[in-house]
N, C-alpha and C. Protein backbone atom coordinates (compact mmCIF):
# COMPACT_ATOMS: atom_id res chain seq x y z
N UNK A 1 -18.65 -3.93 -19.09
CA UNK A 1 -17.46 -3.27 -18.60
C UNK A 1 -17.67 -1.76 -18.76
N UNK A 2 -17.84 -0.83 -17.55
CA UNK A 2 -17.78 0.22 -17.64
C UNK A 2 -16.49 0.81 -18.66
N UNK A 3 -15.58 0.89 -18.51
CA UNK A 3 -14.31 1.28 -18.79
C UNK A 3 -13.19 0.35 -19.25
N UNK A 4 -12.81 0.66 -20.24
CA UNK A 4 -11.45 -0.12 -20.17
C UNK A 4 -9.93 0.65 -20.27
N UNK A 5 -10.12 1.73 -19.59
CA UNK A 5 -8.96 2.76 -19.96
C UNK A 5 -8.17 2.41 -18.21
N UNK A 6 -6.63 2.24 -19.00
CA UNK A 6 -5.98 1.45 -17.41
C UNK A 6 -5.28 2.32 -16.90
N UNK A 7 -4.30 2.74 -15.87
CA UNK A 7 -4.18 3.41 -15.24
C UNK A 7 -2.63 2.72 -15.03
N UNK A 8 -1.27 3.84 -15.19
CA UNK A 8 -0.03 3.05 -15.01
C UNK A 8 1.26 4.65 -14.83
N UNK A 9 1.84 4.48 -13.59
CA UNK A 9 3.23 5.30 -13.87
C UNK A 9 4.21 4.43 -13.94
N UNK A 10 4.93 5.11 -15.09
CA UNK A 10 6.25 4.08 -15.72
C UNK A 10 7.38 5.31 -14.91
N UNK A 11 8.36 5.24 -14.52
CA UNK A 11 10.07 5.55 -14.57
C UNK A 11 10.81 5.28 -15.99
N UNK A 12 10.85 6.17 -16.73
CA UNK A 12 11.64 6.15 -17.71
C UNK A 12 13.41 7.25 -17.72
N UNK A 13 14.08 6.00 -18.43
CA UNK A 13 15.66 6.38 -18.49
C UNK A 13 15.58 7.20 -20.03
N UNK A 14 16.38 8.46 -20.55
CA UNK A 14 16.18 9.12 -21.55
C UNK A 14 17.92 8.99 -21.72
N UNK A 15 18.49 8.47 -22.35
CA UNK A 15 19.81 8.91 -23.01
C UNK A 15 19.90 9.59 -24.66
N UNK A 16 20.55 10.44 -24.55
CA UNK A 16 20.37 11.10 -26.04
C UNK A 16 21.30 10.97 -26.60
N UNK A 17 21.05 11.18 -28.02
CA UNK A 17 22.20 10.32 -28.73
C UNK A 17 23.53 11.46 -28.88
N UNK A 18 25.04 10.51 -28.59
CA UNK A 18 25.86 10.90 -28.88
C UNK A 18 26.50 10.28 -29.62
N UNK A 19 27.64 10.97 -30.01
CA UNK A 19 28.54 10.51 -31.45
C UNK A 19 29.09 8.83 -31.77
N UNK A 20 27.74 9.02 -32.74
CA UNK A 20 27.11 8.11 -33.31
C UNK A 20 26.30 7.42 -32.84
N UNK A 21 25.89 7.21 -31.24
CA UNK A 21 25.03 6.53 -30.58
C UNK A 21 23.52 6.71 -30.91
N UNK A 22 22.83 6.44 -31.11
CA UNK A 22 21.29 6.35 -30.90
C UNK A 22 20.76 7.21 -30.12
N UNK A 23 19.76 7.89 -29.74
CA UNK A 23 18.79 8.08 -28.58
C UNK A 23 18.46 6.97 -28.14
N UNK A 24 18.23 7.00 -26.72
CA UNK A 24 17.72 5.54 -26.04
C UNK A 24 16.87 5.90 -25.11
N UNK A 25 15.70 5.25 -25.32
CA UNK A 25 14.57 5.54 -23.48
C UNK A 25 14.13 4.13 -23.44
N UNK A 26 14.20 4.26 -22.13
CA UNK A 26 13.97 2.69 -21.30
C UNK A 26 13.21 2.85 -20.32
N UNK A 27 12.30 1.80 -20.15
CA UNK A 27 11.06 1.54 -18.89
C UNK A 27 12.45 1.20 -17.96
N UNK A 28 12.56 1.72 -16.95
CA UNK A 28 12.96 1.78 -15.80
C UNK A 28 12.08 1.16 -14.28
N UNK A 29 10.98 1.50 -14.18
CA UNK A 29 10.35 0.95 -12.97
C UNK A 29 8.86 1.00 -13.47
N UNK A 30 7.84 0.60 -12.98
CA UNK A 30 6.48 0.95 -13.63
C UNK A 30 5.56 0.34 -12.49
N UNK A 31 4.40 1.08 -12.46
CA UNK A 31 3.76 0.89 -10.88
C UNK A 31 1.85 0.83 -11.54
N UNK A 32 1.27 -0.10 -11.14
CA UNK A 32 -0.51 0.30 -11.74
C UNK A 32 -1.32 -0.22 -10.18
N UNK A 33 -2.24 0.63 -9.91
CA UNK A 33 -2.78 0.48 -8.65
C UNK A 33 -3.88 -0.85 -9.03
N UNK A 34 -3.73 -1.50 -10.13
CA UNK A 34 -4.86 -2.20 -10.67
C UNK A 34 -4.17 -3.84 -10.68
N UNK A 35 -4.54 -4.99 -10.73
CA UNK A 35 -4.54 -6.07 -10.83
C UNK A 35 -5.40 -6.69 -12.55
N UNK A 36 -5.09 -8.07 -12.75
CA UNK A 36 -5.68 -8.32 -13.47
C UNK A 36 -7.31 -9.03 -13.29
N UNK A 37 -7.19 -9.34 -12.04
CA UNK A 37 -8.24 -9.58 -11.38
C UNK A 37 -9.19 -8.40 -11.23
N UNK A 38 -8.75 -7.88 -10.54
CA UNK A 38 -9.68 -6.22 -10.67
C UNK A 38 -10.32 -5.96 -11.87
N UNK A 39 -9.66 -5.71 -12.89
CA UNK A 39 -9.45 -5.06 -13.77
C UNK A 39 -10.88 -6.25 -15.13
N UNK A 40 -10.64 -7.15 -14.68
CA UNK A 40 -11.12 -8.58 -15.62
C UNK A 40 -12.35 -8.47 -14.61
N UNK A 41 -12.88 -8.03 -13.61
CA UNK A 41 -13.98 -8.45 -12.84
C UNK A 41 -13.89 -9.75 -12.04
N UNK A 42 -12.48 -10.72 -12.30
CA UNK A 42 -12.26 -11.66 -11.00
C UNK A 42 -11.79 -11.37 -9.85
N UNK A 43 -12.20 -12.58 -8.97
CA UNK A 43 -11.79 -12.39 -7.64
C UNK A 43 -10.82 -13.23 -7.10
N UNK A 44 -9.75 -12.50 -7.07
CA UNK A 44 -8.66 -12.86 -6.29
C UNK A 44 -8.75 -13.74 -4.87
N UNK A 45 -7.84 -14.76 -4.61
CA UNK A 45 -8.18 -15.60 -3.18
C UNK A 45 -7.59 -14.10 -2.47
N UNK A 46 -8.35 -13.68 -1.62
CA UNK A 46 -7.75 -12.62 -0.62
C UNK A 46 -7.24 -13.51 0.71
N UNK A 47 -5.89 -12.92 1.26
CA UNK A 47 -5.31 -13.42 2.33
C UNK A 47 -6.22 -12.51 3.19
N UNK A 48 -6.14 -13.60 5.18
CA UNK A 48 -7.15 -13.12 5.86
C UNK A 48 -6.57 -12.17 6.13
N UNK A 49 -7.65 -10.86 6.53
CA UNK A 49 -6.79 -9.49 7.38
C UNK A 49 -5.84 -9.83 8.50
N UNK A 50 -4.40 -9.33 8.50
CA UNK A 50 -3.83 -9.21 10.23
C UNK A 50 -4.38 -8.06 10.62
N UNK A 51 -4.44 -8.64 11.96
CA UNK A 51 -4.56 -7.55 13.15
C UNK A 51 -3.53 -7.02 13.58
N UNK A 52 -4.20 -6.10 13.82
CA UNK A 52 -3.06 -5.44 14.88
C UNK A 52 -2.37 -5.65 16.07
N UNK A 53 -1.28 -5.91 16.32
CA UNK A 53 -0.80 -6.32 17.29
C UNK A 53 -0.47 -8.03 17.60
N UNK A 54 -1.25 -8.86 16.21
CA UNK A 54 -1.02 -9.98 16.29
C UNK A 54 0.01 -10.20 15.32
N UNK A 55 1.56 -11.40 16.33
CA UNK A 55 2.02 -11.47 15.26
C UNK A 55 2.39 -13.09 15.70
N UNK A 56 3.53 -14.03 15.28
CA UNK A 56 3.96 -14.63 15.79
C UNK A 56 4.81 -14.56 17.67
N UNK A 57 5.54 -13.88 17.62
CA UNK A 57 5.89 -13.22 19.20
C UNK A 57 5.06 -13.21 19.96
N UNK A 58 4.03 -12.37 19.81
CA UNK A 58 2.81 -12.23 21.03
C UNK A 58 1.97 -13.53 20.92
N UNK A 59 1.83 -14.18 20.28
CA UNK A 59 0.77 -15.47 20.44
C UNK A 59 1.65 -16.40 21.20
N UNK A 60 3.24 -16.62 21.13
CA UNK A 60 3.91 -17.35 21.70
C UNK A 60 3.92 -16.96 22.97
N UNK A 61 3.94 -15.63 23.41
CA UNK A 61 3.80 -14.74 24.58
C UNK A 61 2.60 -15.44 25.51
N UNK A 62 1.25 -15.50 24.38
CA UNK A 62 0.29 -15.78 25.30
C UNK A 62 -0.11 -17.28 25.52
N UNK A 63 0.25 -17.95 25.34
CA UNK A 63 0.59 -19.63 25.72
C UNK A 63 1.42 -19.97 27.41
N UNK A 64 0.93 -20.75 28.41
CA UNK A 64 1.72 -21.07 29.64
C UNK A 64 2.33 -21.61 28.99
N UNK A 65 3.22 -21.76 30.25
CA UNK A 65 4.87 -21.80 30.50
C UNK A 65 4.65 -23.69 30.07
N UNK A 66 5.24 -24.16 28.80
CA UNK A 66 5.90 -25.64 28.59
C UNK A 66 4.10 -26.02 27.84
N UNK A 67 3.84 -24.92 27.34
CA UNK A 67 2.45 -25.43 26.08
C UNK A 67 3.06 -25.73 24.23
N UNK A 68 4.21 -25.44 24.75
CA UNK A 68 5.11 -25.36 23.37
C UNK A 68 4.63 -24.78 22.34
C-alpha cells in the first residue's frame, strides 16, 4: 500500500455555548472522493457505461410499429 492517508470534507454545525448550554459541533454532511473498494485495492462490480443518447424512450423509438 502506497499510502494510507484518506481524503474527506465534512460540513460541520458549531453552536456555542449559552446559558448553561454546552458548546456543540456536529458532522452535518461529509463527502470522500474514495470508496472502500478503491481504497482496499478491490474491485467493485462496475455498472456498464451509458451512452449517450441511449435511454429507454429512444430504443422504444427505434423498434416498428406493433414490435412491442
Amino acid at each position: 500500500m502506497a499510502s494510507a492517508s484518506g481524503r474527506i470534507v465534512l460540513k460541520l454545525q458549531y453552536s456555542p455555548p449559552k446559558s448553561g448550554t454546552a458548546a456543540a459541533l456536529k458532522v452535518i454532511d461529509h463527502w470522500t472522493p474514495w470508496t472502500d473498494f478503491a481504497r482496499t485495492g478491490q474491485h467493485a462490480m462496475a455498472a456498464a457505461p451509458k451512452l449517450a443518447g441511449v435511454s429507454a424512450p429512444t430504443e422504444a423509438a427505434r423498434k416498428p410499429v406493433g414490435a412491442g
